[in-house]
Structures are given as structure tokens and as C-alpha cells.
C-alpha atoms as a PDB file:
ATOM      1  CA  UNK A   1      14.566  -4.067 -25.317  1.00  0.00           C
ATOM      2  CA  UNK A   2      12.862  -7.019 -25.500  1.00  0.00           C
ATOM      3  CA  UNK A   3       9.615  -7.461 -27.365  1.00  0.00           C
ATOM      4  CA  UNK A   4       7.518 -10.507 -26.832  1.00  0.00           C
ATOM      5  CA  UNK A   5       5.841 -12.747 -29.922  1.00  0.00           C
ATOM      6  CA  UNK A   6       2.185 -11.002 -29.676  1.00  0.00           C
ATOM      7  CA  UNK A   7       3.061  -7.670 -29.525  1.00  0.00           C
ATOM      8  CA  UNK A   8       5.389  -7.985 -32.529  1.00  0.00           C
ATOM      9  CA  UNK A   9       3.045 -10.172 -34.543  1.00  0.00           C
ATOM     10  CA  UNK A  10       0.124  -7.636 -33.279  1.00  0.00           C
ATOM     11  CA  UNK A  11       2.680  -4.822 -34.743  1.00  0.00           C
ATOM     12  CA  UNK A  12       2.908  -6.227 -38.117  1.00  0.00           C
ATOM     13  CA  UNK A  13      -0.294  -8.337 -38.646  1.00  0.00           C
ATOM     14  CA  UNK A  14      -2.657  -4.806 -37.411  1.00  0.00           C
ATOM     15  CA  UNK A  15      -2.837  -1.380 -37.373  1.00  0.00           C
ATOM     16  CA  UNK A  16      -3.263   0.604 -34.583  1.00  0.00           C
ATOM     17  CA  UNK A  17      -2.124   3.722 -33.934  1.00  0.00           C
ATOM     18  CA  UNK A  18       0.400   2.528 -30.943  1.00  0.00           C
ATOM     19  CA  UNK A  19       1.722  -1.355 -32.535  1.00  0.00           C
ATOM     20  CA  UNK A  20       2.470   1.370 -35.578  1.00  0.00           C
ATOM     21  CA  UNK A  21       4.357   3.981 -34.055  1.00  0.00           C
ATOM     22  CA  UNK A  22       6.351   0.898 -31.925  1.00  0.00           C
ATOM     23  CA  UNK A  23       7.415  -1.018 -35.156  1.00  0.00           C
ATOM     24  CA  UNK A  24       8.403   2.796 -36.641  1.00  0.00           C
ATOM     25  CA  UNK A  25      10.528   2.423 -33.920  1.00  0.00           C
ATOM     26  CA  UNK A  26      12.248  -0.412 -34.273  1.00  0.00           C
ATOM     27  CA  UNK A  27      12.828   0.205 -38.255  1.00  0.00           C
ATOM     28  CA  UNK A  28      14.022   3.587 -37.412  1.00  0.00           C
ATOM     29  CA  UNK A  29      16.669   2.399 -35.429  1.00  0.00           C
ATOM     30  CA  UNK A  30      15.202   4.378 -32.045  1.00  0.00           C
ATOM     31  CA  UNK A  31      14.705   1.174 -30.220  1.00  0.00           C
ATOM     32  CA  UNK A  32      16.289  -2.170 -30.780  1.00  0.00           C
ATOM     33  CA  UNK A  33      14.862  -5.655 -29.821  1.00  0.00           C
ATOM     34  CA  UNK A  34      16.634  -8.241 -28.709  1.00  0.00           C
ATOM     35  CA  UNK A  35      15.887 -12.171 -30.284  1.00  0.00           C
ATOM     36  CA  UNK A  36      17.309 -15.290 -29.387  1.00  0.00           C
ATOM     37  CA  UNK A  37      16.815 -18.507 -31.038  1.00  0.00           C
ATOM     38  CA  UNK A  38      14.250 -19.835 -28.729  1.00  0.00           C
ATOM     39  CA  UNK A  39      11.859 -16.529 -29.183  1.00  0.00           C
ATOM     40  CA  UNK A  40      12.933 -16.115 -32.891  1.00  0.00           C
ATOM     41  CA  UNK A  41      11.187 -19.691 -32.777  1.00  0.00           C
ATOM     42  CA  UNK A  42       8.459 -18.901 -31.292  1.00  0.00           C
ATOM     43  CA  UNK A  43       7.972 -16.289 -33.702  1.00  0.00           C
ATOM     44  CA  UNK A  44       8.146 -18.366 -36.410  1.00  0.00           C
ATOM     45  CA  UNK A  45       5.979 -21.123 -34.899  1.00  0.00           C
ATOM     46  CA  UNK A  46       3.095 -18.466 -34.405  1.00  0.00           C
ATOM     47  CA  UNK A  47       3.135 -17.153 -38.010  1.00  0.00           C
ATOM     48  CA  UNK A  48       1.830 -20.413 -38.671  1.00  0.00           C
ATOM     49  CA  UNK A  49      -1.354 -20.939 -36.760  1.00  0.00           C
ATOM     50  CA  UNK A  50      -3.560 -21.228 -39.249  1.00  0.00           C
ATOM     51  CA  UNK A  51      -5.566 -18.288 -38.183  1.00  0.00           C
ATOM     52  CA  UNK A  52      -3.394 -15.567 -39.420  1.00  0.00           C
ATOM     53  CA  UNK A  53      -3.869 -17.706 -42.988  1.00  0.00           C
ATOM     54  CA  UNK A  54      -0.464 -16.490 -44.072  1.00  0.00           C
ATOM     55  CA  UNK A  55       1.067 -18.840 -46.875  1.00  0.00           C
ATOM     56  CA  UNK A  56       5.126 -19.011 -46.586  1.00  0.00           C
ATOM     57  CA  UNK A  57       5.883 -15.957 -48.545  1.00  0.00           C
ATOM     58  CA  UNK A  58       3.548 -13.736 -46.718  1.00  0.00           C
ATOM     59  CA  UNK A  59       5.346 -15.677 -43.347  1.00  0.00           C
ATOM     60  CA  UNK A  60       8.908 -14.438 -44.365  1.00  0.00           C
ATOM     61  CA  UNK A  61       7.516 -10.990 -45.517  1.00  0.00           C
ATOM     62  CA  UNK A  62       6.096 -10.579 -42.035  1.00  0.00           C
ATOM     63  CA  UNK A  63       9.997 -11.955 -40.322  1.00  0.00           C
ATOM     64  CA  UNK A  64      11.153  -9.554 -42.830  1.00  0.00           C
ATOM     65  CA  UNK A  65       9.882  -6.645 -41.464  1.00  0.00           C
ATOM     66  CA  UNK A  66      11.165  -7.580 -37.728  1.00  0.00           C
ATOM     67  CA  UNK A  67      14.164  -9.462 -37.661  1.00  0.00           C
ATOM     68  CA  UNK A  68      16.959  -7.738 -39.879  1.00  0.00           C
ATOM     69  CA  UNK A  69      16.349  -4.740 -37.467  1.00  0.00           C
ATOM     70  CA  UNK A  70      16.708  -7.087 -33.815  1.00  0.00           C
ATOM     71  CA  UNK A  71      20.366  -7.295 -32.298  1.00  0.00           C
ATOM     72  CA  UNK A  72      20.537 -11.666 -32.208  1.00  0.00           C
ATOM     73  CA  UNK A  73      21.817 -12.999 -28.614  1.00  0.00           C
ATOM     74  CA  UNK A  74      23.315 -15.590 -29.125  1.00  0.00           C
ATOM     75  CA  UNK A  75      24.348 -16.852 -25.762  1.00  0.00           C
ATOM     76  CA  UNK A  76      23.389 -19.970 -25.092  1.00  0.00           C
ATOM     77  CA  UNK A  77      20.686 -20.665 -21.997  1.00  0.00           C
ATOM     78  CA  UNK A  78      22.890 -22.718 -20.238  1.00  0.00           C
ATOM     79  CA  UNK A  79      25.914 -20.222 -20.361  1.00  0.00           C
ATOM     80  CA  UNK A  80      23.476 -17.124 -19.011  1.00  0.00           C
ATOM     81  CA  UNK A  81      25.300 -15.790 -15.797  1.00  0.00           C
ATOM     82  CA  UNK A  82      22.832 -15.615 -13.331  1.00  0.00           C
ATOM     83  CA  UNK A  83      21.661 -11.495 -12.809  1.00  0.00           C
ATOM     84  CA  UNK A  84      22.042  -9.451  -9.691  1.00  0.00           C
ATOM     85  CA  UNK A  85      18.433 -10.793  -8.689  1.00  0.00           C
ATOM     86  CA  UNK A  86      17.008 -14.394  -9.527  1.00  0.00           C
ATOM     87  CA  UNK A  87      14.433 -14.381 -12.467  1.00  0.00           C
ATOM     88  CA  UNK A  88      10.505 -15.164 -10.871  1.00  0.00           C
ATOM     89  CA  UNK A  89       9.201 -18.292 -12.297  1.00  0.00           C
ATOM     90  CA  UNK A  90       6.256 -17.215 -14.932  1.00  0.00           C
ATOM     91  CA  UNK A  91       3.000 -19.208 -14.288  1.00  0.00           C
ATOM     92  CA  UNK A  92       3.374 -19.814 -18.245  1.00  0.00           C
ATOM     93  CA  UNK A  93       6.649 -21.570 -18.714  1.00  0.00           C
ATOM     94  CA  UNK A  94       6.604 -20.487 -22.116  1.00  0.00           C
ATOM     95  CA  UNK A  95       6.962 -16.953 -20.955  1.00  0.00           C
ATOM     96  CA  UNK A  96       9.928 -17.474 -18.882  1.00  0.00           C
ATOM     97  CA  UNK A  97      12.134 -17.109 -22.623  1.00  0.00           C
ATOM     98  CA  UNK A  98      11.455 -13.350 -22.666  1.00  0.00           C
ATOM     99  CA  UNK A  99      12.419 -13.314 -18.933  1.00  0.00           C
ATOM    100  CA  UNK A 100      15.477 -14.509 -19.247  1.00  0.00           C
ATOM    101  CA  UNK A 101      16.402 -12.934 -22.830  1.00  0.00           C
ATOM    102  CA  UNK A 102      15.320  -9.601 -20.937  1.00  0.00           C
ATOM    103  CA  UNK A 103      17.862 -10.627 -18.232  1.00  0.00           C
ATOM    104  CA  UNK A 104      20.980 -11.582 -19.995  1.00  0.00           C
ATOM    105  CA  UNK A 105      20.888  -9.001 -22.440  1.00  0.00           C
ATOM    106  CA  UNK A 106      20.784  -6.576 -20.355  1.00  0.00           C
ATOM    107  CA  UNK A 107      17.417  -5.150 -21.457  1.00  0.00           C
ATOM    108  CA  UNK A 108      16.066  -2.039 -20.246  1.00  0.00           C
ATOM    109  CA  UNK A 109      12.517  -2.730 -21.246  1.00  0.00           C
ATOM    110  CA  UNK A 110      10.099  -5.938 -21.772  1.00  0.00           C
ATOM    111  CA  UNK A 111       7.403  -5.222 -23.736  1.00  0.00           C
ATOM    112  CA  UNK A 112       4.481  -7.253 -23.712  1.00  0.00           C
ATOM    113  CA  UNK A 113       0.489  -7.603 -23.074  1.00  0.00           C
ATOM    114  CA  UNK A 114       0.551 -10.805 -21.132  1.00  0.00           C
ATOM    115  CA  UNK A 115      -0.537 -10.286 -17.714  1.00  0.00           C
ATOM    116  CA  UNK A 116       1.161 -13.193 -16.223  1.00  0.00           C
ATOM    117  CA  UNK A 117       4.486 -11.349 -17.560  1.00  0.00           C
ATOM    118  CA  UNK A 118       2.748  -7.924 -16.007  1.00  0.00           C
ATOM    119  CA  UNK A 119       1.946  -9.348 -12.832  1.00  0.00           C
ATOM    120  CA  UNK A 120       6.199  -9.728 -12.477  1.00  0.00           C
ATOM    121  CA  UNK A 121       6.888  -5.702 -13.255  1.00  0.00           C
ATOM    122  CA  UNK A 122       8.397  -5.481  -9.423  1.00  0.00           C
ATOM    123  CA  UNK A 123       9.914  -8.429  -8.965  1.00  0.00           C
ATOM    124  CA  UNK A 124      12.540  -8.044 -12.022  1.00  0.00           C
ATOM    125  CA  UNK A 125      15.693  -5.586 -12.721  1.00  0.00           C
ATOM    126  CA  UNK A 126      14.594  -4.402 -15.742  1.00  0.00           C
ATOM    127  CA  UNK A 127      10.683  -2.283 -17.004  1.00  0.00           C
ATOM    128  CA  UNK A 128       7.828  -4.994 -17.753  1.00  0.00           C
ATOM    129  CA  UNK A 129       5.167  -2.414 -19.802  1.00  0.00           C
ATOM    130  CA  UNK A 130       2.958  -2.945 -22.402  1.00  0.00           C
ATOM    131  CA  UNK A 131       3.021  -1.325 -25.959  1.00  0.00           C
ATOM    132  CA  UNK A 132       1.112   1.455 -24.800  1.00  0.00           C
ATOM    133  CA  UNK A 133       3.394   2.491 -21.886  1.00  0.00           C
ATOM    134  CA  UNK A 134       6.445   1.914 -23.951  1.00  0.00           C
ATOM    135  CA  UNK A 135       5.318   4.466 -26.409  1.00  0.00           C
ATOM    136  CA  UNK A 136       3.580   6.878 -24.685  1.00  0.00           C
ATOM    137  CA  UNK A 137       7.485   7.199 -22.657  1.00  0.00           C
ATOM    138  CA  UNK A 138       9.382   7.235 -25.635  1.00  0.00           C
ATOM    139  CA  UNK A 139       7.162   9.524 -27.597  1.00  0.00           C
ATOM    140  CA  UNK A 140       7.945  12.103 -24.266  1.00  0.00           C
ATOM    141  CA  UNK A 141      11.355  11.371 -24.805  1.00  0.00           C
ATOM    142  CA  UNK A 142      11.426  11.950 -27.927  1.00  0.00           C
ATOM    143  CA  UNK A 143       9.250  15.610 -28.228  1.00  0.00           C
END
């Protein structure tokens, strides 16, 4: 699974009943994001927009609670095989890192709540759903 930067800093920055149960689910060990360096980045980069006023420790508590429980790829961008079906282009090029994490890795799911990733749910080999979908399917799964 692959989890893009809002929805996991959304997960740990605010509670709600559906970013909660999804980060119980990635500290549990029932689902396991993928991160490569370029969205770990990102990650990092976003923790320190000044409107989530977090000073460095409170930064590396919040990676703390996401990244020891992620599965790293560390395959470089330019050594991806191409998949079975050519990755869309995402009208935000900044987007196009969870595309192609989602792709090499073999990901089952992208989780995310940008609509310009959305808008691409048919046009990819692997699920594009939002928090909400994701859990609502697992929690069936599940019982």
C-alpha cells in the first residue's frame, strides 16, 4: 500500500475517527505502506510548513510514529521496470511519486484525497481510494 503525504500527516496531526483507525493499521502491522526516498522527502518537507508550528522534536515524533512501521523501496527511479500498463501523467507532477512508488512496488492500494490522483482510479493496475474507502473495506475484511 501506498499512502500519500496528506493522508498520513492528516493521520497523525488529527483525529478522526477514519485517519485513526488507518494509522491503527499501519502500527498494527494489518497494512504496510510503502516509502521511498522521494515521498519520505516530501514528508519531511511538509512537517515543516510553518502552519503545523511543529518545532524539530515534535517533527521527528510525528516521522516516528509512521516510518519505522513502512517497508523502504529502495529502487532507484531510473531502474523502475516499466509495469504491464504505462503510468498516466498526473496534472500535478508532484503526484506522479506516489504513482510510480504504487507501481513498482507492486502496491495493491493508493491511498489518498487528492482528486487529481482520484480522477486516475481506472486508468492504473492497482486501487486509487481515499482513507475512507480503504477502511470501510478493510474493516469488512476484517469483521
Amino acid at each position: 500500500m501506498v499512502i500519500d503525504t496528506n493522508v498520513v500527516i492528516s493521520a497523525l496531526l488529527f483525529n478522526g475517527p477514519t485517519l485513526q483507525r488507518l494509522r491503527e493499521y499501519w502500527q498494527t502491522g494489518t497494512i504496510v505502506p510503502f516509502i521511498s526516498h522521494e515521498t519520505a522527502q516530501e514528508l519531511i518537507d511538509v512537517l515543516r510548513y510553518p502552519k503545523f508550528k511543529l518545532d524539530a522534536h515534535e517533527q521527528n515524533d510525528v516521522l516516528a510514529a509512521y516510518l519505522p512501521y513502512c517497508a523502504v523501496w529502495t529502487t532507484k527511479p531510473r531502474e523502475i521496470k516499466p509495469p504491464n500498463r504505462p503510468l498516466p501523467k498526473c496534472r500535478d507532477p508532484r503526484d506522479q511519486i506516489y504513482l510510480i512508488l504504487a507501481a513498482a512496488a507492486a502496491a495493491t492500494h493508493l491511498v489518498t484525497g487528492d482528486k487529481d490522483l482520484l480522477a486516475l482510479r481506472d486508468k492504473v493496475g492497482f486501487a486509487i481510494v481515499t482513507a475512507a474507502e480503504m477502511v470501510t473495506a478493510f474493516d469488512s475484511r476484517l469483521g
